[in-house]
N, C-alpha and C. Protein backbone atom coordinates (compact mmCIF):
# COMPACT_ATOMS: atom_id res chain seq x y z
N UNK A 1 6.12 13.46 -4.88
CA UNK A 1 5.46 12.25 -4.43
C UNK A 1 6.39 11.54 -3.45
N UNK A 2 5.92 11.33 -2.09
CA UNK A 2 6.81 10.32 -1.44
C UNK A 2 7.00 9.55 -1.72
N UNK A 3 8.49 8.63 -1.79
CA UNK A 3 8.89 7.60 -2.38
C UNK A 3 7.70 6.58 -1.92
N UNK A 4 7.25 6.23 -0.73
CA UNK A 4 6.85 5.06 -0.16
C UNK A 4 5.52 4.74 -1.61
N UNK A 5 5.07 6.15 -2.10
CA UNK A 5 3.71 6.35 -2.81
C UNK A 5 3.87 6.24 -4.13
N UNK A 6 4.88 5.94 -4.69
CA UNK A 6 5.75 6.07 -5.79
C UNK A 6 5.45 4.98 -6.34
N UNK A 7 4.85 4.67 -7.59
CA UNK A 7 4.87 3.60 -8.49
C UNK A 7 5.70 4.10 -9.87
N UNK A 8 6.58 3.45 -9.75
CA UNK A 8 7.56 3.67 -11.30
C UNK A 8 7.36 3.21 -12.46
N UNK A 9 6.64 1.69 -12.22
CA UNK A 9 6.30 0.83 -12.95
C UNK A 9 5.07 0.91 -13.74
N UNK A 10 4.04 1.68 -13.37
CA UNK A 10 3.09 2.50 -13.44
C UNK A 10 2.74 3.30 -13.88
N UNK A 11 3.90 4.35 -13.54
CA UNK A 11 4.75 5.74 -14.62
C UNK A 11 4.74 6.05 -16.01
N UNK A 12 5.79 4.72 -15.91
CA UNK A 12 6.36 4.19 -16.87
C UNK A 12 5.87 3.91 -18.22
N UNK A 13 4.52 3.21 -17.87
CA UNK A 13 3.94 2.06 -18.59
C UNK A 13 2.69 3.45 -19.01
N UNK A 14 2.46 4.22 -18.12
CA UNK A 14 1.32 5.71 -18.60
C UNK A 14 1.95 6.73 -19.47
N UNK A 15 3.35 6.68 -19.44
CA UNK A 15 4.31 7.59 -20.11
C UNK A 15 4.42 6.73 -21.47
N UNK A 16 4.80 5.60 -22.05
CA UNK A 16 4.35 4.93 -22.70
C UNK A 16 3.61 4.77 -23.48
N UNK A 17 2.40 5.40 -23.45
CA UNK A 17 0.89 4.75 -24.01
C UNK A 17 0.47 6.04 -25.20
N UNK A 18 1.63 7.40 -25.08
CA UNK A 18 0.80 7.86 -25.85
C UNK A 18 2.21 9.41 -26.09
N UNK A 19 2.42 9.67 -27.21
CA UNK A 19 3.00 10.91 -26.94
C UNK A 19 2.82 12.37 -26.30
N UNK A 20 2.61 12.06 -24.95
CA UNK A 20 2.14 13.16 -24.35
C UNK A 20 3.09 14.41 -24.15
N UNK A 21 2.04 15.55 -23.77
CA UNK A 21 2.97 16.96 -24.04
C UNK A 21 2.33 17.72 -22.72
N UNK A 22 2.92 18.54 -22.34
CA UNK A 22 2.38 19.35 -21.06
C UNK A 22 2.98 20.48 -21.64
N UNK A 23 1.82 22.27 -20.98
CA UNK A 23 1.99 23.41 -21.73
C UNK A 23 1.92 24.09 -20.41
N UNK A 24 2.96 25.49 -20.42
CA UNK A 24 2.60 25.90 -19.30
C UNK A 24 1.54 27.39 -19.55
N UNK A 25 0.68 26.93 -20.73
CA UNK A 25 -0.42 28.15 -20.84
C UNK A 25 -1.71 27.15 -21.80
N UNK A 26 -2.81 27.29 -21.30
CA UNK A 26 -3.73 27.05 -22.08
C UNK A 26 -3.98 27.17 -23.40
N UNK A 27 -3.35 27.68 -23.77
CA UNK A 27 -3.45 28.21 -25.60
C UNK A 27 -2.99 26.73 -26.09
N UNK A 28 -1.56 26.30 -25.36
CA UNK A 28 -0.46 25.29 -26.05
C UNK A 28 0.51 26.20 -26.70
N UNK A 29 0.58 27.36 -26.41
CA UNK A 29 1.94 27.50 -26.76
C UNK A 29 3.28 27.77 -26.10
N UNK A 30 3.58 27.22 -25.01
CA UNK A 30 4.40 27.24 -24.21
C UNK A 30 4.51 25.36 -23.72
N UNK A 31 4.87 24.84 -24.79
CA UNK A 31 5.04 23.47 -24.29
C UNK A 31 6.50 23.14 -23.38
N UNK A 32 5.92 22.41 -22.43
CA UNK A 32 7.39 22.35 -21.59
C UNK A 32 8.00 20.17 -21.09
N UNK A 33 9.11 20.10 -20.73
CA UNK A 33 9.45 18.93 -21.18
C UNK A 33 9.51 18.14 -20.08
N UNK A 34 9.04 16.98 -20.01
CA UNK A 34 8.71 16.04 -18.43
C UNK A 34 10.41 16.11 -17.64
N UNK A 35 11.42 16.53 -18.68
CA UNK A 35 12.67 16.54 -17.74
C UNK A 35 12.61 17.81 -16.81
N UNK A 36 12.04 19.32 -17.42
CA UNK A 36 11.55 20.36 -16.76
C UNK A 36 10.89 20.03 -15.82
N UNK A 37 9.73 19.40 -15.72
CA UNK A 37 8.84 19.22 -15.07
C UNK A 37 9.49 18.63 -13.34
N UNK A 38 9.99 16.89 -13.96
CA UNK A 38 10.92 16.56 -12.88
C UNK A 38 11.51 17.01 -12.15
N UNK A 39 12.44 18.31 -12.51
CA UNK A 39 13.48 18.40 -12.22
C UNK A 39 13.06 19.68 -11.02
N UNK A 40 12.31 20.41 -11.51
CA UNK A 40 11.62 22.03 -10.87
C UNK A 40 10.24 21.90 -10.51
N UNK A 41 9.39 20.59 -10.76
CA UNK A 41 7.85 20.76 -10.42
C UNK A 41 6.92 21.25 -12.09
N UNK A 42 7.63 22.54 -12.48
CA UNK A 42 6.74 22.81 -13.73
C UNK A 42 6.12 24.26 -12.62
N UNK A 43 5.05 24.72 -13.86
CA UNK A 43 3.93 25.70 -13.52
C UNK A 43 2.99 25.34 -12.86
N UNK A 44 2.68 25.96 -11.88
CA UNK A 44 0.92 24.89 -11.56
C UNK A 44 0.32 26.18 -11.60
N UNK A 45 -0.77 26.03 -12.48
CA UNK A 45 -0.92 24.62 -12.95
C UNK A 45 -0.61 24.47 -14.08
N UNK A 46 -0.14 23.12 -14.82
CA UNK A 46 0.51 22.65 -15.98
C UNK A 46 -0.66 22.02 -16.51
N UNK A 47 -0.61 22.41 -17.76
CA UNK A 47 -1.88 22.37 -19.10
C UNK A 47 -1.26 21.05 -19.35
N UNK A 48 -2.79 20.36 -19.95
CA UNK A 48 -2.80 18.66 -20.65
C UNK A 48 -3.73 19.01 -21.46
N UNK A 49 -3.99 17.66 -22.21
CA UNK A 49 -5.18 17.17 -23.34
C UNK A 49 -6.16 16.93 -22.29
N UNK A 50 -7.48 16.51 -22.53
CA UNK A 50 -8.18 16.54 -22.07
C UNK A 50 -8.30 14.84 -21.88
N UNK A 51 -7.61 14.27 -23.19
CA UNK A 51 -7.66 12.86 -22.87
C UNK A 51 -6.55 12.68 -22.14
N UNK A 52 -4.93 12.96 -21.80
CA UNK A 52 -4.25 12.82 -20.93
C UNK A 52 -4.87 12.79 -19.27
N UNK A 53 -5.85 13.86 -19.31
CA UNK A 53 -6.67 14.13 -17.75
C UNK A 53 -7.15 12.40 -17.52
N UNK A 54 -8.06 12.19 -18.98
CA UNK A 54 -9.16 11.46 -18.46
C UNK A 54 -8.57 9.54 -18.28
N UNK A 55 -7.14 9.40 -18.88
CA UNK A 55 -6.24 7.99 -18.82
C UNK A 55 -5.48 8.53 -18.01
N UNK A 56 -5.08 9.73 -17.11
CA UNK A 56 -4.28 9.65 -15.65
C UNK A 56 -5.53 9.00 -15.09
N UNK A 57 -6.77 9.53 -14.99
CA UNK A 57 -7.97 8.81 -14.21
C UNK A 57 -8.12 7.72 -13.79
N UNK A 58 -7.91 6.81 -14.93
CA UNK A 58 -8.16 5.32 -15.26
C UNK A 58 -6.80 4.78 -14.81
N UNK A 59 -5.32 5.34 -14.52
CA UNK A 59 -4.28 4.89 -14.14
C UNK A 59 -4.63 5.45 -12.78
N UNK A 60 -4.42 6.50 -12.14
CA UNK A 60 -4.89 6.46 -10.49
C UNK A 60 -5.60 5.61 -10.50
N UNK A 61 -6.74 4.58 -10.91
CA UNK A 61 -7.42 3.58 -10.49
C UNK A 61 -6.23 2.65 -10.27
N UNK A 62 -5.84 2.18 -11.06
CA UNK A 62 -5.07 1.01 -11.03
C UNK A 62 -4.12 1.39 -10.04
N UNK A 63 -3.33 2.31 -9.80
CA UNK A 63 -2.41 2.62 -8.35
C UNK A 63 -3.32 2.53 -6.79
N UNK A 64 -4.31 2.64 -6.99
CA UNK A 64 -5.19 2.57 -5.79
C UNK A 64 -5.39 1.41 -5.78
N UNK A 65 -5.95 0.63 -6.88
CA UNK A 65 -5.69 -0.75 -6.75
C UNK A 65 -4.53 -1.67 -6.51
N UNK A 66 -3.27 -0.88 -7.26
CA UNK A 66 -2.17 -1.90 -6.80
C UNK A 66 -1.88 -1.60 -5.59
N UNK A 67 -1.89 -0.47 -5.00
CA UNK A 67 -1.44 -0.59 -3.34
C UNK A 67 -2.34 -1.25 -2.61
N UNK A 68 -3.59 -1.38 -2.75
CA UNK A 68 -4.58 -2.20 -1.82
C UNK A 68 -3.85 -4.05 -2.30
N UNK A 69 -3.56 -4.35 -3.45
CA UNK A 69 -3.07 -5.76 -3.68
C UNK A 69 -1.65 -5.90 -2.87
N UNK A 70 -0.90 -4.63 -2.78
CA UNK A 70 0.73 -5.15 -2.55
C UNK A 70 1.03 -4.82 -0.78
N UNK A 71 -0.07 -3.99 -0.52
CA UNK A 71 -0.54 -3.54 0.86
C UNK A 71 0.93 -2.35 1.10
N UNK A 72 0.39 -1.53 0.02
CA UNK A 72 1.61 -0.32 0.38
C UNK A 72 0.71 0.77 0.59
N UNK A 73 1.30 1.85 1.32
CA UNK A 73 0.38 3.42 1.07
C UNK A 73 0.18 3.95 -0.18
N UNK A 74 -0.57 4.26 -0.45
CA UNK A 74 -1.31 5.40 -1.55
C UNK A 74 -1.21 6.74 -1.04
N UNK A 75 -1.24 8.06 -2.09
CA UNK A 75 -0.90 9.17 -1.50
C UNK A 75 -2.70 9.80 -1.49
N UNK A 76 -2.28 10.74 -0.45
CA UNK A 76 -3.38 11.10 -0.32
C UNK A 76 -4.49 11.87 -0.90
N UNK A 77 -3.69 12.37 -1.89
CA UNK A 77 -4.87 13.09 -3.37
C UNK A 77 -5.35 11.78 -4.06
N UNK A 78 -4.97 10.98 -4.49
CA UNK A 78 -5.24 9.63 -4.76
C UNK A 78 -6.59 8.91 -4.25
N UNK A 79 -6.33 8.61 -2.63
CA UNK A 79 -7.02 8.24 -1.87
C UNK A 79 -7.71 8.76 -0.95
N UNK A 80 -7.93 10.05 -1.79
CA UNK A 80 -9.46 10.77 -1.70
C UNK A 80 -10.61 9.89 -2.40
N UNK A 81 -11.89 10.01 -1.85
CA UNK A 81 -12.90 9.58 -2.78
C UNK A 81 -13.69 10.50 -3.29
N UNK A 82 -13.08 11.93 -2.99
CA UNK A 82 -13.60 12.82 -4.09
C UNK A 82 -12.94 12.36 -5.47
N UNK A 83 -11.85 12.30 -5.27
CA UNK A 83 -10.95 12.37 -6.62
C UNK A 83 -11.18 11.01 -7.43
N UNK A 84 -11.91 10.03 -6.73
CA UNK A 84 -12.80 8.52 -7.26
C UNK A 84 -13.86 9.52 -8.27
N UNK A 85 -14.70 9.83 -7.46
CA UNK A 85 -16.26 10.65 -8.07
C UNK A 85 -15.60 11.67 -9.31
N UNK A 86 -14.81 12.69 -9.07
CA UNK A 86 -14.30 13.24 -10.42
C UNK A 86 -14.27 12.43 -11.42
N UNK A 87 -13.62 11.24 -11.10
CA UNK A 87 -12.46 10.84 -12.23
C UNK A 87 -13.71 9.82 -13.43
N UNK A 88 -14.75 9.49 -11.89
CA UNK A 88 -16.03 8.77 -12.45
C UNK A 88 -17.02 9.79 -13.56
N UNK A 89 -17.06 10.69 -12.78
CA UNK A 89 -17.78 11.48 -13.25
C UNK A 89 -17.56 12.63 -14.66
N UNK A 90 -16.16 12.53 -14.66
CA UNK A 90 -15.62 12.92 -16.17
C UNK A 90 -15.37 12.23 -17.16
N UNK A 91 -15.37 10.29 -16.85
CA UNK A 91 -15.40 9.68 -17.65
C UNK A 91 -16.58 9.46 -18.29
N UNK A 92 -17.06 9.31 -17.00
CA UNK A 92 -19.13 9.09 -17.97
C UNK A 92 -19.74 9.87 -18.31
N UNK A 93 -19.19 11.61 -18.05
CA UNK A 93 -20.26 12.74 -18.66
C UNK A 93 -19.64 13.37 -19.72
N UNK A 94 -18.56 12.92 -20.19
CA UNK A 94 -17.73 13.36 -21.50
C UNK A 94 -17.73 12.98 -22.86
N UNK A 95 -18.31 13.85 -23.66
CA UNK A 95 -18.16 13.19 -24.98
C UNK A 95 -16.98 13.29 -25.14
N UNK A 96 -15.97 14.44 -25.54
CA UNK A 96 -14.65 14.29 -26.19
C UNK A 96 -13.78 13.79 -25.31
N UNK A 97 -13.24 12.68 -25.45
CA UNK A 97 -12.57 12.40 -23.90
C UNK A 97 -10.78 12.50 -24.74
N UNK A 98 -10.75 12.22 -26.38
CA UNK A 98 -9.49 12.74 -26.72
C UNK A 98 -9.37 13.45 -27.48
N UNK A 99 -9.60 15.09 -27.06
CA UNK A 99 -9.13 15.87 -27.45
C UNK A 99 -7.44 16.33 -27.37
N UNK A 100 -7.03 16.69 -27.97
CA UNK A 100 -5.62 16.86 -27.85
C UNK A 100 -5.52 18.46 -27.91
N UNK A 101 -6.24 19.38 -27.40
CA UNK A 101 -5.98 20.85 -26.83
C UNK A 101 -5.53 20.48 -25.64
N UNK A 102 -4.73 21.69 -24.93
CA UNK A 102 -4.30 21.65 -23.77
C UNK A 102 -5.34 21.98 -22.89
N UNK A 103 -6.81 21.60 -22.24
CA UNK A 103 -7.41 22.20 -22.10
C UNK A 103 -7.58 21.84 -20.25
N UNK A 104 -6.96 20.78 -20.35
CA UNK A 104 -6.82 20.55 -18.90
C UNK A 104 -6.29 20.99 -17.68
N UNK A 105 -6.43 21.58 -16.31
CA UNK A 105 -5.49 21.91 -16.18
C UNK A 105 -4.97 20.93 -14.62
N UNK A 106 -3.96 20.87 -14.30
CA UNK A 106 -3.43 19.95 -13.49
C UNK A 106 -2.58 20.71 -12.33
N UNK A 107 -2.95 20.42 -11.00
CA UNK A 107 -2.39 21.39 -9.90
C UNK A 107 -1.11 20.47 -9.25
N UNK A 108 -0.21 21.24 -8.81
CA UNK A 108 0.67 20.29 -8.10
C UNK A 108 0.07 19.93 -6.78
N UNK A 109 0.05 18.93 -6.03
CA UNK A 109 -0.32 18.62 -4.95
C UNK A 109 1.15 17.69 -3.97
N UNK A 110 1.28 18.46 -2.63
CA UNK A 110 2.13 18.37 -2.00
C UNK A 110 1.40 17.02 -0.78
N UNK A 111 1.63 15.59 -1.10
CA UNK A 111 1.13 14.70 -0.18
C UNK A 111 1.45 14.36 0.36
N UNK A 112 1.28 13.43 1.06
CA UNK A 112 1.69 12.37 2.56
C UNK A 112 0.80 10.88 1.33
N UNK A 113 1.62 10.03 2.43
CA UNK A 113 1.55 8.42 2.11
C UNK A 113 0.23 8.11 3.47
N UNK A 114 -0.58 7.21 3.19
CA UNK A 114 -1.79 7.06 4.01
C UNK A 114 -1.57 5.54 3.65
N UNK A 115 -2.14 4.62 4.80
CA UNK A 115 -2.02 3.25 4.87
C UNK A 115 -3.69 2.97 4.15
């Protein structure tokens, strides 16, 4: 993530909210550790819960929102409005939204900062 696109505070506060785990195989048995992750990127794609997918969702809102309040760039997977319609569209057509299988899967995306 380019620094400029970088919310820490944000991070922070999503890292926080829940004991989350990332797997680098769908089963869940290859769990791997956000210092891994940091440090090398991880597997892409790197396995989640299905509710981890669906509260990154609801936190990319709020980063799209705080850069439009603080008037900073947002990155550009972000500030897609496909990735609006997904994030809409998996919240409202989902019954299990916390499952805790790894069933998600999450791609790395290499961005740019957009005004």
């Amino acid at each position: 993530m380019p620094k400029a696109c970088y919310d820490a505070e944000l991070e922070a506060e999503f890292l926080q909210l829940r004991d989350w785990h990332w797997y680098a195989d769908q089963e869940g048995k290859n769990e791997i550790s956000k210092n891994f992750i940091r440090q090398n990127g991880g597997p892409n794609p790197i396995f989640v819960s299905i509710e981890y997918h669906w509260v990154h969702c609801a936190y990319t809102w709020m980063k799209l929102h705080r850069s439009r309040i603080r008037h900073t760039p947002i990155d550009t997977h972000i500030g897609k409005y496909e990735h609006t319609v997904h994030c809409a569209d998996g919240l409202a057509n989902h019954d299990n939204i916390t499952s805790n299988r790894p069933i998600a899967r999450f791609y790395q995306h290499f961005e740019s900062c957009q005004e």
